[in-house]
C-alpha atoms as a PDB file:
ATOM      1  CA  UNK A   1       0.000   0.000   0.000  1.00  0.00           C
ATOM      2  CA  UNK A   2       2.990   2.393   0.771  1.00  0.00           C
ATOM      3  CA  UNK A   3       4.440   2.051  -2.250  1.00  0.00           C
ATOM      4  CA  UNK A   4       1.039   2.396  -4.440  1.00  0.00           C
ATOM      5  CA  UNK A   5       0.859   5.689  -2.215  1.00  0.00           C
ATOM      6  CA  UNK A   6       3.896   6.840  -3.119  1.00  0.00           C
ATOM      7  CA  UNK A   7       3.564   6.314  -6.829  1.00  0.00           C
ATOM      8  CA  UNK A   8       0.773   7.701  -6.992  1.00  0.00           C
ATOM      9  CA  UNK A   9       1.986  10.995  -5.035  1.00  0.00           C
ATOM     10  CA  UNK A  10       4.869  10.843  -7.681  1.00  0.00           C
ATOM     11  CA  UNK A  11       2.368  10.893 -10.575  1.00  0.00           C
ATOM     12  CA  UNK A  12       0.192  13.493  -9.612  1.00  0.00           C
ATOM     13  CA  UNK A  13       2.481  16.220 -11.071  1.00  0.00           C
ATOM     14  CA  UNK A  14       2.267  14.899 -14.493  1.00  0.00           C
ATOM     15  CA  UNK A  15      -0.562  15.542 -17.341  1.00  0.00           C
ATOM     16  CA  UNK A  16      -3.068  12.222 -18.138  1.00  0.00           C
ATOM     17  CA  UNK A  17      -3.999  12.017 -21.930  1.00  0.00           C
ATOM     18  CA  UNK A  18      -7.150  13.971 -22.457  1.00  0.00           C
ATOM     19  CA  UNK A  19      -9.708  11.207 -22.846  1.00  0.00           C
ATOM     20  CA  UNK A  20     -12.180  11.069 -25.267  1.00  0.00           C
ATOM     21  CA  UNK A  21     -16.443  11.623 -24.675  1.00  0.00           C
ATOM     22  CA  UNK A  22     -16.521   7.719 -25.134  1.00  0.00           C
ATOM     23  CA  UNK A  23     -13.647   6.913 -22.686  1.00  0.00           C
ATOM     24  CA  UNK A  24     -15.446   9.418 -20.047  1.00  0.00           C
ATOM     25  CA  UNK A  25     -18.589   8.288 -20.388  1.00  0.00           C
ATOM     26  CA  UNK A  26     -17.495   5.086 -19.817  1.00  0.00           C
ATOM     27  CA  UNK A  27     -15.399   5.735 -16.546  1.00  0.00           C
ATOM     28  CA  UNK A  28     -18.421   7.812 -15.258  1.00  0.00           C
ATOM     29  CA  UNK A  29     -20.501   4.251 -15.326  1.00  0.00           C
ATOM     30  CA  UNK A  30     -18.011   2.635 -14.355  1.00  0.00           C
ATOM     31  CA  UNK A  31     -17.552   4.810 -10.697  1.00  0.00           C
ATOM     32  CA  UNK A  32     -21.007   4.679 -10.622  1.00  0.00           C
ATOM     33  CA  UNK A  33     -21.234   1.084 -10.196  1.00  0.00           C
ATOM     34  CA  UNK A  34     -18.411   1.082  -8.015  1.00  0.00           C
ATOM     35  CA  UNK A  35     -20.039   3.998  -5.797  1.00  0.00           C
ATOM     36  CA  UNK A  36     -23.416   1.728  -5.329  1.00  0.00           C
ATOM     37  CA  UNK A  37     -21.440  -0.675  -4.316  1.00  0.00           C
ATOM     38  CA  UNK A  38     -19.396   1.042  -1.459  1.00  0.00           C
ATOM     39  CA  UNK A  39     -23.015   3.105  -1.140  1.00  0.00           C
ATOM     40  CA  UNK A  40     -24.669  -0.078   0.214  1.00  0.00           C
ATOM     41  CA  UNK A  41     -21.726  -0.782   2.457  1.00  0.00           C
ATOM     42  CA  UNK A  42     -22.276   2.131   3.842  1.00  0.00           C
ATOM     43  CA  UNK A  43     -25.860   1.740   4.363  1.00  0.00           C
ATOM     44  CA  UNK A  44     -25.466  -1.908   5.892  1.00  0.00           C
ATOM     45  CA  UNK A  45     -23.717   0.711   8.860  1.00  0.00           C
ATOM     46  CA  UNK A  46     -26.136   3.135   9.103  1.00  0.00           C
ATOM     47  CA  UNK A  47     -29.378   2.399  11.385  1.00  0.00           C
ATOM     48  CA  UNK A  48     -32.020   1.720   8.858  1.00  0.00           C
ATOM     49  CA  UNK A  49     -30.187  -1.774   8.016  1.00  0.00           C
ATOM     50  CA  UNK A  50     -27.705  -2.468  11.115  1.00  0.00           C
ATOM     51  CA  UNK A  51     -30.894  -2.535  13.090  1.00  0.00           C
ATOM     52  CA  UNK A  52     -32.491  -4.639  10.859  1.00  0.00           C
ATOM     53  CA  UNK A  53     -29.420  -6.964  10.837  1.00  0.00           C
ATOM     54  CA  UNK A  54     -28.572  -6.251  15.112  1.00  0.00           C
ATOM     55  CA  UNK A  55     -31.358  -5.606  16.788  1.00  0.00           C
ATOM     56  CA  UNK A  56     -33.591  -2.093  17.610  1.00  0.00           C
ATOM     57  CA  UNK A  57     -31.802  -1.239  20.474  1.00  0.00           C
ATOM     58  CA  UNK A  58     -27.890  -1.108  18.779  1.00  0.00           C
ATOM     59  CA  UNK A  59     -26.464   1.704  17.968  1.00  0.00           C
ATOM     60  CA  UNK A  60     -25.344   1.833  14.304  1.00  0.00           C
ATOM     61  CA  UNK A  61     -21.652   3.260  13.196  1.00  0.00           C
ATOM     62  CA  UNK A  62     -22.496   5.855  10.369  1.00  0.00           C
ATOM     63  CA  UNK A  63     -25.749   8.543  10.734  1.00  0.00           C
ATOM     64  CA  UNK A  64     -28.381   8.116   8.641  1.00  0.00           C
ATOM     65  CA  UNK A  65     -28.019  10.104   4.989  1.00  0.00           C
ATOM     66  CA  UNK A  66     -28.678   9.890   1.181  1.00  0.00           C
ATOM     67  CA  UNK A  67     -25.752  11.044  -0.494  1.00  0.00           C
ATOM     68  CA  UNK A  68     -24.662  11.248  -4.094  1.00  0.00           C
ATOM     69  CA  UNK A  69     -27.662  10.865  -5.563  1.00  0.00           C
ATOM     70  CA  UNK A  70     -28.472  14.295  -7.199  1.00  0.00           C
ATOM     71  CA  UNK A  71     -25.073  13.781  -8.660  1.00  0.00           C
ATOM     72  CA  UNK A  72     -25.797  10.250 -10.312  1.00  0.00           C
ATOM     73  CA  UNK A  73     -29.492  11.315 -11.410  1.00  0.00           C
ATOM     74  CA  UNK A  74     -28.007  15.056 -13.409  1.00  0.00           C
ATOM     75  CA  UNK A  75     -25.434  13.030 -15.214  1.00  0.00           C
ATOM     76  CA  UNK A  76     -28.464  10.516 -16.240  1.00  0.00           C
ATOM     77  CA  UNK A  77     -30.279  13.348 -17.102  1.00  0.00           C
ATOM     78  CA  UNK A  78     -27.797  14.973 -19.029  1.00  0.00           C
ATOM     79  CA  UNK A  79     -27.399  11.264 -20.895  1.00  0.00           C
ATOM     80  CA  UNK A  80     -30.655  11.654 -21.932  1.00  0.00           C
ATOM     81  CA  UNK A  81     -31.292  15.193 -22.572  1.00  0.00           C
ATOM     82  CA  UNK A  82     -28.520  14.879 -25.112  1.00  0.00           C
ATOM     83  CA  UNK A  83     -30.515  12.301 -27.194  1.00  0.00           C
ATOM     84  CA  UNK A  84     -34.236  13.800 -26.603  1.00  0.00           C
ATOM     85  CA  UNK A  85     -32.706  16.880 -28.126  1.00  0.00           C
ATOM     86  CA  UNK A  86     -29.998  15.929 -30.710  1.00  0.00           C
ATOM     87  CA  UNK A  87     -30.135  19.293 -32.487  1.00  0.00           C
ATOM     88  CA  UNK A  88     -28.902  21.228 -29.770  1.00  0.00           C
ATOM     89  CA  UNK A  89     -26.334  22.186 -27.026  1.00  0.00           C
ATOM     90  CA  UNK A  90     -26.984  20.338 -23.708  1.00  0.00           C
ATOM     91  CA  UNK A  91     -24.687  21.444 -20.563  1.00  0.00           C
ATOM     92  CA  UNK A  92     -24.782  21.273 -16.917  1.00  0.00           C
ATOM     93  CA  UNK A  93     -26.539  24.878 -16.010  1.00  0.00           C
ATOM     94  CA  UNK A  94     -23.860  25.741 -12.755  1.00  0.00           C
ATOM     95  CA  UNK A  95     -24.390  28.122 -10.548  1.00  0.00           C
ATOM     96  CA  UNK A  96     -26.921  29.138  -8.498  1.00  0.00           C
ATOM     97  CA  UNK A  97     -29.760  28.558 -10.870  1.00  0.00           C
ATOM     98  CA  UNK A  98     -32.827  27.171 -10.061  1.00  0.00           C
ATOM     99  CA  UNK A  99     -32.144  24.699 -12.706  1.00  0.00           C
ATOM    100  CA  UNK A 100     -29.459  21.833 -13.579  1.00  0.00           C
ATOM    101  CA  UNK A 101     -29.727  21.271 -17.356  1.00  0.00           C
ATOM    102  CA  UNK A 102     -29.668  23.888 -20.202  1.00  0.00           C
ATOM    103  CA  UNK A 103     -30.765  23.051 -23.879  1.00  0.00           C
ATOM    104  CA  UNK A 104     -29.360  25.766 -26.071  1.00  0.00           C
ATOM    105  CA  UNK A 105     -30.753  26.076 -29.251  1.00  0.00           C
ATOM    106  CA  UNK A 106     -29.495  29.353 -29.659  1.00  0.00           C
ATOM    107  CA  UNK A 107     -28.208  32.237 -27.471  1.00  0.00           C
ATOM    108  CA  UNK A 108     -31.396  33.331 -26.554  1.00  0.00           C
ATOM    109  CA  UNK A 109     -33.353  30.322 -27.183  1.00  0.00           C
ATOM    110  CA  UNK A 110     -32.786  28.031 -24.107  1.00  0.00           C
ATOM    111  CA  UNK A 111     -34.844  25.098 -22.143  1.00  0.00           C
ATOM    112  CA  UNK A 112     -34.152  24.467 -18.398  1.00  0.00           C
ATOM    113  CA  UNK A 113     -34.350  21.494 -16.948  1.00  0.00           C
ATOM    114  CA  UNK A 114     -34.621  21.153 -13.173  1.00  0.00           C
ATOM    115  CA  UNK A 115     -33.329  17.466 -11.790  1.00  0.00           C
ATOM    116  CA  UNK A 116     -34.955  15.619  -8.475  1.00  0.00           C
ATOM    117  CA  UNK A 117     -34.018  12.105  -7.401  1.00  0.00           C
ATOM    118  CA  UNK A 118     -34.543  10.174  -4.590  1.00  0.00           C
ATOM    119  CA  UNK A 119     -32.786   6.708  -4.499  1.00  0.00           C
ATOM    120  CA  UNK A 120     -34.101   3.492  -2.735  1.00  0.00           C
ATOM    121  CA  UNK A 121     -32.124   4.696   0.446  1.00  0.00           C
ATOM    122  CA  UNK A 122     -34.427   6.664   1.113  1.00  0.00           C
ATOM    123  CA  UNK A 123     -37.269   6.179   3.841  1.00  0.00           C
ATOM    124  CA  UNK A 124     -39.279   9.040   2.665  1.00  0.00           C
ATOM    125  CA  UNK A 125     -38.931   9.760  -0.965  1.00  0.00           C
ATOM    126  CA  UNK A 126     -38.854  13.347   0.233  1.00  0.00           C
ATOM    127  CA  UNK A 127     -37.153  15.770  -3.204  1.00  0.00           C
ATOM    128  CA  UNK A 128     -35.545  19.034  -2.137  1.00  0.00           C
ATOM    129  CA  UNK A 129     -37.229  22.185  -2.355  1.00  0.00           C
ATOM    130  CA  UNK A 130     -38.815  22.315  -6.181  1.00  0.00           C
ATOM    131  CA  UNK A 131     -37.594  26.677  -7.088  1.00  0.00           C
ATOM    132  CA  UNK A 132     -39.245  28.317 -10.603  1.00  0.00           C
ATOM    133  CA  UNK A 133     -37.711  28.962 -13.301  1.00  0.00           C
ATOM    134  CA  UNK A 134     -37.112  25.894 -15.269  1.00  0.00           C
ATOM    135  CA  UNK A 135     -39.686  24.371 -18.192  1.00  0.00           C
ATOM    136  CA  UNK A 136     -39.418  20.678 -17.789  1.00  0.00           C
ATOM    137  CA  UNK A 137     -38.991  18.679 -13.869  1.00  0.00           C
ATOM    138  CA  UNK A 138     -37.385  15.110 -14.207  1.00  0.00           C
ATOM    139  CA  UNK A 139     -38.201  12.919 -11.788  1.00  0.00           C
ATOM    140  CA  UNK A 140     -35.786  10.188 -11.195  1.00  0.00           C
ATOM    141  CA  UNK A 141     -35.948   7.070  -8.574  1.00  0.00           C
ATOM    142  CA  UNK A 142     -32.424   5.464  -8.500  1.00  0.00           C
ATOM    143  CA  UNK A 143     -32.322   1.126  -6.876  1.00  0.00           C
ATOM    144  CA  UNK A 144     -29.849   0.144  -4.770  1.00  0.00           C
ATOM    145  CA  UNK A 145     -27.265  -0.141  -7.687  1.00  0.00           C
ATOM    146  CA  UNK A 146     -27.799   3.374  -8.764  1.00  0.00           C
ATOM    147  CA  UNK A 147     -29.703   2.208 -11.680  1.00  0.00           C
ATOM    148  CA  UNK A 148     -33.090   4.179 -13.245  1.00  0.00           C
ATOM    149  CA  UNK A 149     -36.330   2.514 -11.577  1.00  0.00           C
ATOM    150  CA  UNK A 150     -38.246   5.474 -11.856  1.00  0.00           C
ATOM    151  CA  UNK A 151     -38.468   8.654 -14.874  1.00  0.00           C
ATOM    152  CA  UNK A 152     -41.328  11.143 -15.763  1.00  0.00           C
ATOM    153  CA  UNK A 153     -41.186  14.301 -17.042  1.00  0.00           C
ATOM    154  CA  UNK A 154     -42.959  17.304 -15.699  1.00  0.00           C
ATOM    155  CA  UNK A 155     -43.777  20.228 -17.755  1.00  0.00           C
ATOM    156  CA  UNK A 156     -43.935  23.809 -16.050  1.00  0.00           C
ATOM    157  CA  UNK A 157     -47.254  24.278 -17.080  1.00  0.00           C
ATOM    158  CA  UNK A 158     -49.025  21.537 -14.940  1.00  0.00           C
ATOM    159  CA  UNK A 159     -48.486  23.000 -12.562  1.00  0.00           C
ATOM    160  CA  UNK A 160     -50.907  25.630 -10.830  1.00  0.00           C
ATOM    161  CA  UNK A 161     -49.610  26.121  -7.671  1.00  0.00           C
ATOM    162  CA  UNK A 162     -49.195  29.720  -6.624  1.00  0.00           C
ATOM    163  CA  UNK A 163     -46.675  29.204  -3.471  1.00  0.00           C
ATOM    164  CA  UNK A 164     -43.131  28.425  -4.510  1.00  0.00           C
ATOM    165  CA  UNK A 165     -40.680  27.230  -3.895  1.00  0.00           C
ATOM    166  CA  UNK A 166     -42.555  23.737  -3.378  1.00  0.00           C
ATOM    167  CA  UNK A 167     -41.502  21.872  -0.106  1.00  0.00           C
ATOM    168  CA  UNK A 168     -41.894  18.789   1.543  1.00  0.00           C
ATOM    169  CA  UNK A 169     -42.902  17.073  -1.633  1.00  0.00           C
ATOM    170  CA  UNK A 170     -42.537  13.350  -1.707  1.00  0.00           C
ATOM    171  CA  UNK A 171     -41.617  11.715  -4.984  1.00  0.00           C
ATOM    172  CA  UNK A 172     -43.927   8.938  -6.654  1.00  0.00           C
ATOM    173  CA  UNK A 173     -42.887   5.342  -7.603  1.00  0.00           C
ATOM    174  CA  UNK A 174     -43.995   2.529  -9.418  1.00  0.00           C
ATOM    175  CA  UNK A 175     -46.249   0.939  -6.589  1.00  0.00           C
ATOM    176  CA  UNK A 176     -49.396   1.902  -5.875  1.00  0.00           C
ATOM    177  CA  UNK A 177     -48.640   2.530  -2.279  1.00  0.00           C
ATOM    178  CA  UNK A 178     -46.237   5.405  -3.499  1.00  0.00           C
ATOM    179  CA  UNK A 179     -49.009   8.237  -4.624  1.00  0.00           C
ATOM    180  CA  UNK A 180     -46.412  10.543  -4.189  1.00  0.00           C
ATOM    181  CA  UNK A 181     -47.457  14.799  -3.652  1.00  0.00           C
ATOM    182  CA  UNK A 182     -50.234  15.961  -5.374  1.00  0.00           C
ATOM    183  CA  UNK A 183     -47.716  18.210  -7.644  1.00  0.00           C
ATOM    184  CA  UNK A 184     -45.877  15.177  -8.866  1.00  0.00           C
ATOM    185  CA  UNK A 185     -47.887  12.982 -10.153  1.00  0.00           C
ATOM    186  CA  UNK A 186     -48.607  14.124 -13.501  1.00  0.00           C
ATOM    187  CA  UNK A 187     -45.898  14.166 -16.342  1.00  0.00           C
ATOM    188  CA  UNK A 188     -44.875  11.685 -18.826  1.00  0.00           C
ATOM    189  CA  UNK A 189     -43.308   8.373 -18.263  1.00  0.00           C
ATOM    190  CA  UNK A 190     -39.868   8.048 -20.627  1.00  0.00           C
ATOM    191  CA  UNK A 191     -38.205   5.428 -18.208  1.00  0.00           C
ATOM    192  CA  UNK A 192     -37.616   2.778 -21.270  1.00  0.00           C
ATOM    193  CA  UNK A 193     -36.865   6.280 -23.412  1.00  0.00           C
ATOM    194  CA  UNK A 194     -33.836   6.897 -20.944  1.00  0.00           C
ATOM    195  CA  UNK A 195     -33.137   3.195 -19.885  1.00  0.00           C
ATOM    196  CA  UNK A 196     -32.324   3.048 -23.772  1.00  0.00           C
ATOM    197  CA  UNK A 197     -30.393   6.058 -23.707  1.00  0.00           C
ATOM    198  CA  UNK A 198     -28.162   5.046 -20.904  1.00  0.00           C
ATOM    199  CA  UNK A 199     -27.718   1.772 -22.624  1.00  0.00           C
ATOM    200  CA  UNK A 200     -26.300   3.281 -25.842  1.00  0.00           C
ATOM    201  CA  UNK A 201     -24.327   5.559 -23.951  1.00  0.00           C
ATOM    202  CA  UNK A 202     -22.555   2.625 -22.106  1.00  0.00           C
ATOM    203  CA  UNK A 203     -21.996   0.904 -25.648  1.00  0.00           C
ATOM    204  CA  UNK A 204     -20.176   4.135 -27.133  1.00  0.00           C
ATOM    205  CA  UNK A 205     -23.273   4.368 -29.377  1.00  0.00           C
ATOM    206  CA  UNK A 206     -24.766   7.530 -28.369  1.00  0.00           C
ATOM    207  CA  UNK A 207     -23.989  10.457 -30.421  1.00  0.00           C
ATOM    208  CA  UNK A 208     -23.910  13.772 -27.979  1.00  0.00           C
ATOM    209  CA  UNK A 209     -23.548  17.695 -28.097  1.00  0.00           C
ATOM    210  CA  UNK A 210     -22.312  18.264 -24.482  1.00  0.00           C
ATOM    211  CA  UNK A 211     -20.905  21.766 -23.899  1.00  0.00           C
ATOM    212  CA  UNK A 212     -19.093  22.888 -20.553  1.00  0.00           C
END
C-alpha cells in the first residue's frame, strides 16, 4: 500500500492524456457502479439496516443520509437530454440557478431542466425544495445499484400552484402505495426512453452535443 501511495503521489504532477467523450462516459458508469457498491456498504452501517441486521436497540456506526444521488441522477439526465434533443447544445446549467440542465438552441433560445431524485435509500422519498424557473422537472428514482427505476417528465405548465418554492414534496414510484405529492404525479413516463439512452451511452453508441 505504501508504495502504491507513493507512486501515486509521484504521478500526480504529471498531465493524463485527455480522454475522449466515449472513454469518459465510460469511466463515469463505471464509478457509478463502483459507488453503489461502497453506497450499500455504507448503508449496511447506518441504522435503517444495522438494526435490521442487530437488533432495535444497537447503535449503528455511520448517521443516517442519502448522499450522491443528485449527482448520479443530473449526469443521467444529461445522458438523456442529449438524445431527446440531438439538435442542440446540452450542458450542466452551474451556478446558483434554479435549474441543472440547459438546452441551447441558440443564445437566446434556451430550455431548463430542473433534476430531483430520490434513491431506494431513502425512507421518505422526500425531493428538495422544487424553485421556478425551469420548463421541464425530471423525476428520477435510482435502486440500490444506482440504476433508473423510476423517470417522468414534468412540464412547467401543470403545474398551478401559486406558493413556490414547493416543499416537503414526496416523490412517486412505481407501486401503488407510493401516490407521491399531489404536484408530482402528472408528467410523462420516458423510463424505457432513458433506460435506452443510458444503454447506448454505455456501448459508445450515443452520439452527444455536451458543452461545458
Amino acid at each position: 500500500m505504501k508504495e502504491e501511495r507513493n507512486d501515486r503521489q509521484n504521478n500526480a504532477g504529471s498531465v493524463p492524456a485527455k480522454p475522449g467523450v466515449g472513454q469518459a462516459v465510460k469511466r463515469v458508469f463505471d464509478t457509478i457502479r463502483k459507488y453503489a457498491d461502497a453506497y450499500w456498504e455504507m448503508e449496511q452501517l447506518q441504522p435503517r439496516i444495522w438494526k435490521r441486521l442487530h437488533g432495535a436497540d444497537t447503535i449503528a456506526p455511520l448517521p443516517r443520509g442519502d448522499q450522491k444521488t443528485g449527482v448520479v441522477a443530473e449526469f443521467y439526465s444529461l445522458l438523456y437530454a442529449g438524445h431527446a434533443y440531438p439538435r442542440a447544445a446540452v450542458s450542466l446549467a452551474g451556478g446558483k440557478k434554479h435549474w441543472d440542465i440547459e438546452v441551447r438552441y441558440s443564445r437566446s433560445r434556451v430550455r431548463k431542466i430542473q433534476v430531483k431524485a430520490v434513491s431506494a435509500h431513502s425512507g421518505t422519498r422526500r425531493v428538495s425544495p422544487i424553485h421556478k424557473g425551469w420548463h421541464e422537472l425530471y423525476l428520477l428514482w435510482l435502486d440500490e445499484e444506482l440504476w433508473p427505476g423510476y423517470f417522468r417528465i414534468i412540464d412547467a405548465s401543470s403545474i398551478k400552484s401559486e406558493s413556490w418554492p414547493l416543499r416537503n414534496k414526496t416523490m412517486p414510484g412505481q407501486k401503488a402505495t407510493q401516490v407521491g405529492s399531489k404536484d408530482l404525479r402528472g408528467g410523462v413516463d420516458k423510463l424505457g426512453e432513458l433506460l435506452a439512452s443510458l444503454r447506448k451511452a454505455k456501448a459508445g453508441k450515443l452520439r452527444l452535443s455536451v458543452s461545458e
